[in-house]
N, C-alpha and C. Protein backbone atom coordinates (compact mmCIF):
# COMPACT_ATOMS: atom_id res chain seq x y z
N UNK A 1 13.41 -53.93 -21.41
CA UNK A 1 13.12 -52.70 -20.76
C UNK A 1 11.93 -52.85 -19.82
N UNK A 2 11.63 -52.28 -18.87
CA UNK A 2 11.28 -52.51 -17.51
C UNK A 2 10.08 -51.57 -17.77
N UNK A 3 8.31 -51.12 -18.18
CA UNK A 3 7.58 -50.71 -18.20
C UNK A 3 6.60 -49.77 -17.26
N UNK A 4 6.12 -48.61 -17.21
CA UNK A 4 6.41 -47.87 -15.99
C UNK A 4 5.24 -48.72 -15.63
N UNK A 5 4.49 -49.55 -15.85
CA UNK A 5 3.53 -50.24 -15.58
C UNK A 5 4.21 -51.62 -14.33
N UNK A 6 5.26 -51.68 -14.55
CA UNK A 6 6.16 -52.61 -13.74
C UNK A 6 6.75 -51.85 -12.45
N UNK A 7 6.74 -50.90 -13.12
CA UNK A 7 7.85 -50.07 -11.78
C UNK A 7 7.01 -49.92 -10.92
N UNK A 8 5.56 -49.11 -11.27
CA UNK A 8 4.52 -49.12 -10.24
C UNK A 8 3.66 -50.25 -9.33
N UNK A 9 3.80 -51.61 -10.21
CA UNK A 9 3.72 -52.63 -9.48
C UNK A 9 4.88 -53.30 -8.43
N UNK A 10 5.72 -53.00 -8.87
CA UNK A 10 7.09 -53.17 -7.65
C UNK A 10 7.20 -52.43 -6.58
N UNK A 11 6.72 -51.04 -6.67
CA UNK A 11 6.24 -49.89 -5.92
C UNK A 11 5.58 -50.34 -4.88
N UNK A 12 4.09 -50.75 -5.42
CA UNK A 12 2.87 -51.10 -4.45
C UNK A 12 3.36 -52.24 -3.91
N UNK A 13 4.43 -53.44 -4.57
CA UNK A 13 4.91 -54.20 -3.34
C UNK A 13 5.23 -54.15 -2.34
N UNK A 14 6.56 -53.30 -2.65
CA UNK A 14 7.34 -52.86 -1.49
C UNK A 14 6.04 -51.79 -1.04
N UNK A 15 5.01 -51.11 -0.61
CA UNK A 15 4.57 -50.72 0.44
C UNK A 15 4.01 -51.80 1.04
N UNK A 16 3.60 -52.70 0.44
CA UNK A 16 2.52 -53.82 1.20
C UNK A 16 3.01 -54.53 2.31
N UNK A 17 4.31 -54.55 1.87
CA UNK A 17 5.11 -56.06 2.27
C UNK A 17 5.01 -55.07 3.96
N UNK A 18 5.41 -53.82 4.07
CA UNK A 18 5.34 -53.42 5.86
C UNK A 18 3.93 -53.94 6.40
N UNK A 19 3.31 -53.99 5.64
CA UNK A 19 1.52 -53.67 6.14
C UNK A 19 1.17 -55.46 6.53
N UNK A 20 1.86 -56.31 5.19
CA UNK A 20 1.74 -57.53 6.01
C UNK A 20 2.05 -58.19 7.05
N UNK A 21 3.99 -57.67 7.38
CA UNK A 21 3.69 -58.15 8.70
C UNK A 21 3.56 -57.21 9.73
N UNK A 22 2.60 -57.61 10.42
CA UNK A 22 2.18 -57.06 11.46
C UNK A 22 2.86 -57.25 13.05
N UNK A 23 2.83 -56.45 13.33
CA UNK A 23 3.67 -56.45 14.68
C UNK A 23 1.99 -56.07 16.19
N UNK A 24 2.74 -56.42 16.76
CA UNK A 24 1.28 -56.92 17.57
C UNK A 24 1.30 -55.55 18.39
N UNK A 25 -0.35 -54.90 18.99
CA UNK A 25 -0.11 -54.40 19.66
C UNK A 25 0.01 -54.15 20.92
N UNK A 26 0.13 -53.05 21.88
CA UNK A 26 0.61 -53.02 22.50
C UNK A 26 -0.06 -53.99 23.62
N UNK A 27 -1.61 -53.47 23.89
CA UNK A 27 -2.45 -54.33 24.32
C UNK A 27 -2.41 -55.69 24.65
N UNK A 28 -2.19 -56.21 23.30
CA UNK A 28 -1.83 -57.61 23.23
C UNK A 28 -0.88 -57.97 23.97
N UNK A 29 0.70 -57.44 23.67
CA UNK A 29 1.46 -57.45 24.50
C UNK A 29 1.88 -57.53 26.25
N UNK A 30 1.30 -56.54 26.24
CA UNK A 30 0.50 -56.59 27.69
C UNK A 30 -0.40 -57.58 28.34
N UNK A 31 -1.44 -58.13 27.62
CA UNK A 31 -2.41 -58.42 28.08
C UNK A 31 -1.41 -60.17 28.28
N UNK A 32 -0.74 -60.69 26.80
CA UNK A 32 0.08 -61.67 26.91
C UNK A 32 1.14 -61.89 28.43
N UNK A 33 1.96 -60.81 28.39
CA UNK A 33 2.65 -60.73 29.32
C UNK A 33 2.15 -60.37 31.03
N UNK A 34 1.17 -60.70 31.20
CA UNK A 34 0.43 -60.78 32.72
C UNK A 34 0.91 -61.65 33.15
N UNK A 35 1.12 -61.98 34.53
CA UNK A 35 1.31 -62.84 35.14
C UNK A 35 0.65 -62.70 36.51
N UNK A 36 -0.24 -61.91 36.49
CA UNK A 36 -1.11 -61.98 37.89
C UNK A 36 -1.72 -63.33 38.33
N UNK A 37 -1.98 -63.35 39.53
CA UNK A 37 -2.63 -64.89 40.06
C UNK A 37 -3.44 -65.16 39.50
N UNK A 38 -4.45 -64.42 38.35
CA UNK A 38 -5.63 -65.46 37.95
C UNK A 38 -4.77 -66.22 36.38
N UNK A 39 -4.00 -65.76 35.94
CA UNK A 39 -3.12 -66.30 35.04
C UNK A 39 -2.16 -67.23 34.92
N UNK A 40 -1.46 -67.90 36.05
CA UNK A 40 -0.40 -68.31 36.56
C UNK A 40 -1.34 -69.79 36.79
N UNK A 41 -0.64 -70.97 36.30
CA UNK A 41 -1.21 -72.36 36.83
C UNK A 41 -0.59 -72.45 37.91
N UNK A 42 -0.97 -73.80 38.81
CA UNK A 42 -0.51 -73.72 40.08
C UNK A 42 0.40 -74.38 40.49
N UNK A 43 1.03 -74.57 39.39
CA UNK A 43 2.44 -75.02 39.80
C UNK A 43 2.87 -73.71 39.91
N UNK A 44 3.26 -72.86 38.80
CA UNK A 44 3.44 -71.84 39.18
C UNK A 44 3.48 -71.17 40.22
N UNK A 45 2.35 -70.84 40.37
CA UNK A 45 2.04 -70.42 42.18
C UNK A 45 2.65 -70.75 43.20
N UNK A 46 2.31 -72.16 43.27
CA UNK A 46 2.95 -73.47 44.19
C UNK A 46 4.81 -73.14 44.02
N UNK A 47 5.25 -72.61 43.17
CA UNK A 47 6.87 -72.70 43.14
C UNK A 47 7.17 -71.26 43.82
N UNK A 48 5.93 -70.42 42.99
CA UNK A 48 6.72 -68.89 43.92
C UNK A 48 6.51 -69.07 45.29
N UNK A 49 5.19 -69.52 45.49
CA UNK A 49 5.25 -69.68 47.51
C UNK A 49 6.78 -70.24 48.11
N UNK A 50 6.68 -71.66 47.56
CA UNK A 50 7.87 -72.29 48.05
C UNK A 50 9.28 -71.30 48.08
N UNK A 51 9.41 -70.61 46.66
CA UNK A 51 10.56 -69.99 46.80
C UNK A 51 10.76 -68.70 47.98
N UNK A 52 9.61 -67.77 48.10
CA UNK A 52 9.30 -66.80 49.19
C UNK A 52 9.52 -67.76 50.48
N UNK A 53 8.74 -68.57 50.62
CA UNK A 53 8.76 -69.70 52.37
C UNK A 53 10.42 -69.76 52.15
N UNK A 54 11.46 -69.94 51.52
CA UNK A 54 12.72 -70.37 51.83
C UNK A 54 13.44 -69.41 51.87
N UNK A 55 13.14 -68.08 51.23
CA UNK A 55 13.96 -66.75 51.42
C UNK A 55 13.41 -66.28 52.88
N UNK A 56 11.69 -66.37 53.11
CA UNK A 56 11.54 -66.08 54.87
C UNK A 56 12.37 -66.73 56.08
N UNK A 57 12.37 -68.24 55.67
CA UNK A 57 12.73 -69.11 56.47
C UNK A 57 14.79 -69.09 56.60
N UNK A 58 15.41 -68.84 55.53
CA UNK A 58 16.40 -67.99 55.41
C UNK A 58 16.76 -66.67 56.30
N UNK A 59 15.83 -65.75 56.28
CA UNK A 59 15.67 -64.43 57.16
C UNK A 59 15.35 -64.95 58.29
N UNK A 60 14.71 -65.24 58.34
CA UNK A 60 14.67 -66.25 59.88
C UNK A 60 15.77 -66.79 60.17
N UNK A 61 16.35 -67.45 60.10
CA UNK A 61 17.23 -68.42 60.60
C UNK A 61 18.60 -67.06 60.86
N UNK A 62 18.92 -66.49 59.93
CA UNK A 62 19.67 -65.08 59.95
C UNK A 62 19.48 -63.51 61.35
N UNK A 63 18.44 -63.86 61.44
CA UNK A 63 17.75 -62.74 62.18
C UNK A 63 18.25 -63.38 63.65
N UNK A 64 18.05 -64.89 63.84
CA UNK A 64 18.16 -65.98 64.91
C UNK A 64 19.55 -66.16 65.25
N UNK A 65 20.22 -66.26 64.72
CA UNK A 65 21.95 -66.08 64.47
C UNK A 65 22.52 -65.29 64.83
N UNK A 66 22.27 -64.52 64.03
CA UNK A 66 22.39 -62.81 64.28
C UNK A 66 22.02 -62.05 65.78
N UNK A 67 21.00 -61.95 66.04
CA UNK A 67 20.63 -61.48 67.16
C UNK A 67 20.09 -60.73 66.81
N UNK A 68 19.35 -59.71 65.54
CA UNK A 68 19.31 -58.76 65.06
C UNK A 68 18.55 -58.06 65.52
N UNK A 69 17.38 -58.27 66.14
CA UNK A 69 16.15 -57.66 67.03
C UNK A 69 16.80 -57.20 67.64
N UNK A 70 17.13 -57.96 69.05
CA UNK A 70 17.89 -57.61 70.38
C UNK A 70 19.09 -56.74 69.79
N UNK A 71 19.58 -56.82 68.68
CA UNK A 71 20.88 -55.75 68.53
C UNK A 71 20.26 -54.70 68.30
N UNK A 72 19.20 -54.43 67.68
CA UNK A 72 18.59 -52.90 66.83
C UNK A 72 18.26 -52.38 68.18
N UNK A 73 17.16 -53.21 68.87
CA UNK A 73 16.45 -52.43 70.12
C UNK A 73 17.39 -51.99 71.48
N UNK A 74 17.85 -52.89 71.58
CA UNK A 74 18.44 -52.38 72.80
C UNK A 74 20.16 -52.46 73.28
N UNK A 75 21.04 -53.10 72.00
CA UNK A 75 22.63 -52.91 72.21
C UNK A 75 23.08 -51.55 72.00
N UNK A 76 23.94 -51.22 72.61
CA UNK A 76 24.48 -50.06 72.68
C UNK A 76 25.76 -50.16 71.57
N UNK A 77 25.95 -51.22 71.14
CA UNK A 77 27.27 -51.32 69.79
C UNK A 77 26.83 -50.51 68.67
N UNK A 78 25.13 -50.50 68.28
CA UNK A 78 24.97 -49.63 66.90
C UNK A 78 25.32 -48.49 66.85
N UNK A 79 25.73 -47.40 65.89
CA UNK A 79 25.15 -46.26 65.79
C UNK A 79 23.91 -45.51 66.22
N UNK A 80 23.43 -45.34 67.56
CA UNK A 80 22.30 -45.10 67.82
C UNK A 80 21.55 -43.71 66.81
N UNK A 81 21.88 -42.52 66.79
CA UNK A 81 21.86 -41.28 65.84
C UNK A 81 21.18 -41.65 64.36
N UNK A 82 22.19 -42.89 63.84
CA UNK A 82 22.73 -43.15 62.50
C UNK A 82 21.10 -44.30 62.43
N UNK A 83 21.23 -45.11 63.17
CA UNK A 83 20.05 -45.97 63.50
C UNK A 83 18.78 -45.50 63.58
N UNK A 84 18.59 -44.05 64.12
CA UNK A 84 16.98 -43.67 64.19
C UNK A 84 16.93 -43.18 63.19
N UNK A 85 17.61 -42.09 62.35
CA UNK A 85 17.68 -42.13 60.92
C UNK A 85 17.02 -42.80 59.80
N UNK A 86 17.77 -44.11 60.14
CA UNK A 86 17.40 -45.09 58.99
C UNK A 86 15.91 -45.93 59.71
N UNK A 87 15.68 -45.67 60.79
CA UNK A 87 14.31 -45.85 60.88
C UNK A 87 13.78 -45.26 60.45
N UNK A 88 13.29 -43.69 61.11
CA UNK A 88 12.58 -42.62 60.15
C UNK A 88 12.15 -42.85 58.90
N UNK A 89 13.42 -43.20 58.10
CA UNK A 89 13.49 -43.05 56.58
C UNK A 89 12.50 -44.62 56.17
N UNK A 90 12.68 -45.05 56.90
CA UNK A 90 11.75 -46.69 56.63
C UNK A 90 10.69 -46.10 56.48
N UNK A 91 10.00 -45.70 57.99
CA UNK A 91 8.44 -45.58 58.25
C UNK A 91 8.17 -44.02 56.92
N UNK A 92 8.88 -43.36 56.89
CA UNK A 92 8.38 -42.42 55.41
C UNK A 92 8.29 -43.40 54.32
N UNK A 93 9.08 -44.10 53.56
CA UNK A 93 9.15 -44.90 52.68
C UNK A 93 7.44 -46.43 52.51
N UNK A 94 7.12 -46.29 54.05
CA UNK A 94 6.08 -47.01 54.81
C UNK A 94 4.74 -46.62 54.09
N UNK A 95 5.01 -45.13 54.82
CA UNK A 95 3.42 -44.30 54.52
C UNK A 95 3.89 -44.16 53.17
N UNK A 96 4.60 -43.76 52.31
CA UNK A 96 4.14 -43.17 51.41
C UNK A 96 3.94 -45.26 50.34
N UNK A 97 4.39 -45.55 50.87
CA UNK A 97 3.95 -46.82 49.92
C UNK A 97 2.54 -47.36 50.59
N UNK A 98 1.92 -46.75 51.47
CA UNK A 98 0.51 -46.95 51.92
C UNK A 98 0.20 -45.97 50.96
N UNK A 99 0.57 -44.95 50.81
CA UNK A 99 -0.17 -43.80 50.26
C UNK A 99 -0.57 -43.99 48.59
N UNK A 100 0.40 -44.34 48.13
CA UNK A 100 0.27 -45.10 46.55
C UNK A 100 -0.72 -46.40 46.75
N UNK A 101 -0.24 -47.31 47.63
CA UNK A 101 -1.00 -48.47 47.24
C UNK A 101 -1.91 -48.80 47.81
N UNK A 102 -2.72 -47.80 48.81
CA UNK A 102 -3.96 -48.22 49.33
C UNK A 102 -5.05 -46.83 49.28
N UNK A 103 -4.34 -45.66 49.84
CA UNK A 103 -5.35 -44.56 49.64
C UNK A 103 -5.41 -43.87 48.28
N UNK A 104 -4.44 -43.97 47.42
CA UNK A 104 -4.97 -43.26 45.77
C UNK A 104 -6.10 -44.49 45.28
N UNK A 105 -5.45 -45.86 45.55
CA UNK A 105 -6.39 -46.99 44.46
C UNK A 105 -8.04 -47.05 45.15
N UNK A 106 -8.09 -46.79 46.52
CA UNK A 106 -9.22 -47.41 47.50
C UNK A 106 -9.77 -46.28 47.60
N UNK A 107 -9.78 -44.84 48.45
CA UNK A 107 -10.07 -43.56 48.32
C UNK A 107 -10.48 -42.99 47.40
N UNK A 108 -9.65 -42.32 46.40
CA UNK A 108 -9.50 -41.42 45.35
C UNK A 108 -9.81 -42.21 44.18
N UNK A 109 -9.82 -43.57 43.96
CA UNK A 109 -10.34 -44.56 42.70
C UNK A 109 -9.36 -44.07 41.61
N UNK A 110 -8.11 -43.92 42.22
CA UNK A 110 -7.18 -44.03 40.87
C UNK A 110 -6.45 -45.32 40.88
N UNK A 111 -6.84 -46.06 39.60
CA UNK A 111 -6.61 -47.73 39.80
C UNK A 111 -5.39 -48.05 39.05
N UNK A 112 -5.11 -47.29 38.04
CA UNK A 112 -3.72 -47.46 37.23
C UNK A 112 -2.25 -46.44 37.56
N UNK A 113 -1.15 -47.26 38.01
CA UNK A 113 -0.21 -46.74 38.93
C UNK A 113 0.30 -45.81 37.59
N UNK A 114 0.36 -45.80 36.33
CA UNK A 114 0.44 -43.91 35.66
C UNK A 114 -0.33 -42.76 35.98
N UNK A 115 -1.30 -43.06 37.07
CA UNK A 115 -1.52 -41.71 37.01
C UNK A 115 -0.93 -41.50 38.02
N UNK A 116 0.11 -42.46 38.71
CA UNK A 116 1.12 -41.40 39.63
C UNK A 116 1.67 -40.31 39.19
N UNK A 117 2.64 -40.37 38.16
CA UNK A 117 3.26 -39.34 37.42
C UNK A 117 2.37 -38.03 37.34
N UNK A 118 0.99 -38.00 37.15
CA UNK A 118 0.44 -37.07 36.91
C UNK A 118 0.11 -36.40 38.62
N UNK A 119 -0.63 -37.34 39.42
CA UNK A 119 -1.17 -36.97 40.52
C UNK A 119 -0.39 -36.55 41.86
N UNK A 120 0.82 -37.30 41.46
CA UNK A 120 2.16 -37.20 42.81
C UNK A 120 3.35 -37.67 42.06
N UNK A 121 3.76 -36.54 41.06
CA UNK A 121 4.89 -36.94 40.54
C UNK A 121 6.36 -37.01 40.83
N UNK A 122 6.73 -36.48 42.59
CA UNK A 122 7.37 -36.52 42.86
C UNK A 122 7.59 -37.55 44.06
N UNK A 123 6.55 -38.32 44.62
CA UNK A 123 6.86 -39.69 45.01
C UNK A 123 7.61 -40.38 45.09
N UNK A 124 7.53 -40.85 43.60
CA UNK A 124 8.75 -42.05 43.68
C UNK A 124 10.24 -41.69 43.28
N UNK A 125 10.43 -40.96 42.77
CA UNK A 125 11.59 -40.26 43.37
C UNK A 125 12.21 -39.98 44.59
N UNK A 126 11.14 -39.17 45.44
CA UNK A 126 11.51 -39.25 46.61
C UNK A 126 12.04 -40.48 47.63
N UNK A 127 10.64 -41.96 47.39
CA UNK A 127 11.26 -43.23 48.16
C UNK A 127 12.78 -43.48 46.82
N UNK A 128 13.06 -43.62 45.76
CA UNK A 128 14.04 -43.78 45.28
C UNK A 128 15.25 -43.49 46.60
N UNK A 129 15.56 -41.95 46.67
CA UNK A 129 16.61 -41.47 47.30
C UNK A 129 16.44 -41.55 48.39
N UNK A 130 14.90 -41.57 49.06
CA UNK A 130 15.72 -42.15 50.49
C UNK A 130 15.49 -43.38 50.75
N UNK A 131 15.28 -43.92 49.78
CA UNK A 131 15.75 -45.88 50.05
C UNK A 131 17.29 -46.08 50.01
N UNK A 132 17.90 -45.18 49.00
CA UNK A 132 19.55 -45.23 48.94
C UNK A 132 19.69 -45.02 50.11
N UNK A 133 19.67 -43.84 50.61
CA UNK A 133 20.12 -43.17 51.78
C UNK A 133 19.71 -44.12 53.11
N UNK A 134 18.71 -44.73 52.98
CA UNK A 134 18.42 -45.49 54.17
C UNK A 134 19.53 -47.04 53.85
N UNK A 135 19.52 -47.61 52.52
CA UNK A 135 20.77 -48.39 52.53
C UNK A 135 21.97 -48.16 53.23
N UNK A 136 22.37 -47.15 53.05
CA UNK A 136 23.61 -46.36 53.49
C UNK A 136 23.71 -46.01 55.24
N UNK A 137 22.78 -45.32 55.93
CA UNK A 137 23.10 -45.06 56.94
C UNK A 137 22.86 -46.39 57.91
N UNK A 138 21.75 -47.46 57.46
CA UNK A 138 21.62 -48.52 58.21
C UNK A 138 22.38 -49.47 58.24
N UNK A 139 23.63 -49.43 57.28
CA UNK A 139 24.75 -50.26 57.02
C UNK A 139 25.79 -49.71 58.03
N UNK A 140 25.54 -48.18 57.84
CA UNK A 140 26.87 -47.97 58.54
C UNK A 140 26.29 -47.70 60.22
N UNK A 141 25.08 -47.61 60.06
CA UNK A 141 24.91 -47.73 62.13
C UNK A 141 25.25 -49.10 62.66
N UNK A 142 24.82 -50.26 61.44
CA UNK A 142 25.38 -51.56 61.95
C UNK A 142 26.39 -51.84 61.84
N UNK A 143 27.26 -51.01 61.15
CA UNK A 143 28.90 -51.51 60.55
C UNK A 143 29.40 -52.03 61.84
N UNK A 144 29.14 -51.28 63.03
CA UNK A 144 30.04 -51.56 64.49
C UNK A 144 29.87 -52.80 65.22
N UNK A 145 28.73 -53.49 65.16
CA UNK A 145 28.45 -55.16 65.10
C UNK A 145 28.79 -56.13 64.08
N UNK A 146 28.17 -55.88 62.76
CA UNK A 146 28.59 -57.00 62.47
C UNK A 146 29.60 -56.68 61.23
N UNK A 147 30.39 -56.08 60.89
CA UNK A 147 31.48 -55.64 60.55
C UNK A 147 30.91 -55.72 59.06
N UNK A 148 32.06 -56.55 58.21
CA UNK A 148 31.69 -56.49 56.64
C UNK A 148 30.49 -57.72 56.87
N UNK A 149 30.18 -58.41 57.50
CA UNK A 149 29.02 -59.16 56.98
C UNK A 149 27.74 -58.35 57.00
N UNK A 150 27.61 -57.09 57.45
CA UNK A 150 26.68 -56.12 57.71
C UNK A 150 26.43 -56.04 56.33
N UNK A 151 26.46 -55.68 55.26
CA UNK A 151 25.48 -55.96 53.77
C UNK A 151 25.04 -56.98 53.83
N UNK A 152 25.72 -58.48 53.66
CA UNK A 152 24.84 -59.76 53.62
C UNK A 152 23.89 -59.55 54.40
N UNK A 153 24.20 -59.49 55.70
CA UNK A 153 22.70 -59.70 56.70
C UNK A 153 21.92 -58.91 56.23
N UNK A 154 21.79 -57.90 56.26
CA UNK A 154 20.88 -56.82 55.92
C UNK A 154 20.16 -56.99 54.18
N UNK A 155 21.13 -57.18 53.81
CA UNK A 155 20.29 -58.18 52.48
C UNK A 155 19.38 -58.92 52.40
N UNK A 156 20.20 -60.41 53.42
CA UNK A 156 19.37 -61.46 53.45
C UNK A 156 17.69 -60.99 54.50
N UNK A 157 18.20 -60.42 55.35
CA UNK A 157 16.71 -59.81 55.56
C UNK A 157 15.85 -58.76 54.78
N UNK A 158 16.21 -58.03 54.11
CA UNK A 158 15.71 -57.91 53.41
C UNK A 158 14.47 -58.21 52.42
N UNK A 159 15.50 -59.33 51.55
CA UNK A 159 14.67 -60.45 50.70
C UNK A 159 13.77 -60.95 51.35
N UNK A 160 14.17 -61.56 52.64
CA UNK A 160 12.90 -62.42 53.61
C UNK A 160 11.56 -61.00 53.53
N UNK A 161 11.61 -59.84 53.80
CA UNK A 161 10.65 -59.08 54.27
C UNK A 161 9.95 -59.22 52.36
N UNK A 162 10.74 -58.72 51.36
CA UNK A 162 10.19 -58.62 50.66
C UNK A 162 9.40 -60.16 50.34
N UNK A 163 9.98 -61.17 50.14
CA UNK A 163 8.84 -62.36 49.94
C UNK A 163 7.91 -62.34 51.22
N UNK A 164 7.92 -62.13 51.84
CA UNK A 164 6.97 -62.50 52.56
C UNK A 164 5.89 -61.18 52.46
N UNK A 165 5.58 -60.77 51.90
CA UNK A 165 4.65 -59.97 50.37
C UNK A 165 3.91 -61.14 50.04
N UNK A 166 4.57 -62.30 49.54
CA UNK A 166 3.50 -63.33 48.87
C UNK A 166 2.83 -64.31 49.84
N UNK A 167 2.81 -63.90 51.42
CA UNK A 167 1.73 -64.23 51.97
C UNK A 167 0.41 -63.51 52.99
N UNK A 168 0.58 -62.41 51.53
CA UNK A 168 -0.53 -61.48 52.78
C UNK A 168 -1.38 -61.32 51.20
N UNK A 169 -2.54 -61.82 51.78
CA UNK A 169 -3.58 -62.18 50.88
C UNK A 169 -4.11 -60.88 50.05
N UNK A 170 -4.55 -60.47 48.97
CA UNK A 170 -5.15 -59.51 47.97
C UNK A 170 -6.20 -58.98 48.78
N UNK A 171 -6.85 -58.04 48.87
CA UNK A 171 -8.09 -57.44 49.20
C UNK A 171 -8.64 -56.54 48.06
């Protein structure tokens, strides 16, 4: 027979046993999972450059092919209407990603991107939908040049604009 002196020691096991293992917190987590430049060895580093230099140099070579400048500015094949559109919608998408990432952090000294939610919670929502929308109409002002390869290109430039992010130095 099993003693209530037993039962209560089986008891206090089973609470302990959660308390031993420990699960890390969040902090930790975080602080582990950084990968900002002072964290990163330089190979590291050294591999993301290289990989950004070959997605630019990619957009380059695409842009060169393409004609894509000379088609946006001055061919009459685009959607002209459909084309200033999806400019517009760039240069909003522009300022307001100046507006988050240089005048709240530099200005106003709000340094942690949650207090977007609180301070301008309708922001990023906003670039959300009209980044779709600018996908959409800048595909279809170019649809009339470069037919279905009009996503790839516009992709592959893309990517080039976004790596080339990893050569404009921190301030």
């Amino acid at each position: 027979m099993i003693s209530s002196d037993d039962r209560e020691e089986r008891t206090v096991d089973r609470e302990e046993k959660p308390e031993q293992i420990k699960s890390p917190s969040m902090s930790s987590v975080i602080s582990s999972a950084s990968t900002g430049p002072q964290t990163q060895s330089f190979g590291r580093r050294l591999s993301d450059k290289i990989y950004a230099l070959i997605w630019v140099l990619i957009a380059l070579f695409t842009a060169k092919q393409t004609d894509t400048v000379s088609t946006v500015l001055s061919s009459p094949k685009p959607i002209r209407p459909l084309l200033h559109i999806a400019v517009t919608q760039i240069v909003m998408n522009f300022i307001l990603m100046l507006y988050l990432g240089i005048f709240l952090p530099k200005v106003k000294g709000l340094k942690s991107s949650e207090a977007w939610n609180v301070y301008c919670p309708r922001v990023i929502p906003f670039m959300t939908v009209n980044g779709l929308v600018l996908i959409f109409t800048l595909t279809r002002s170019l649809w009339p040049v470069y037919g279905f390869w009009t996503p790839f290109i516009l992709g592959i430039e893309f990517m080039g604009l976004l790596f080339s992010s990893n050569f404009i130095p921190c301030f």
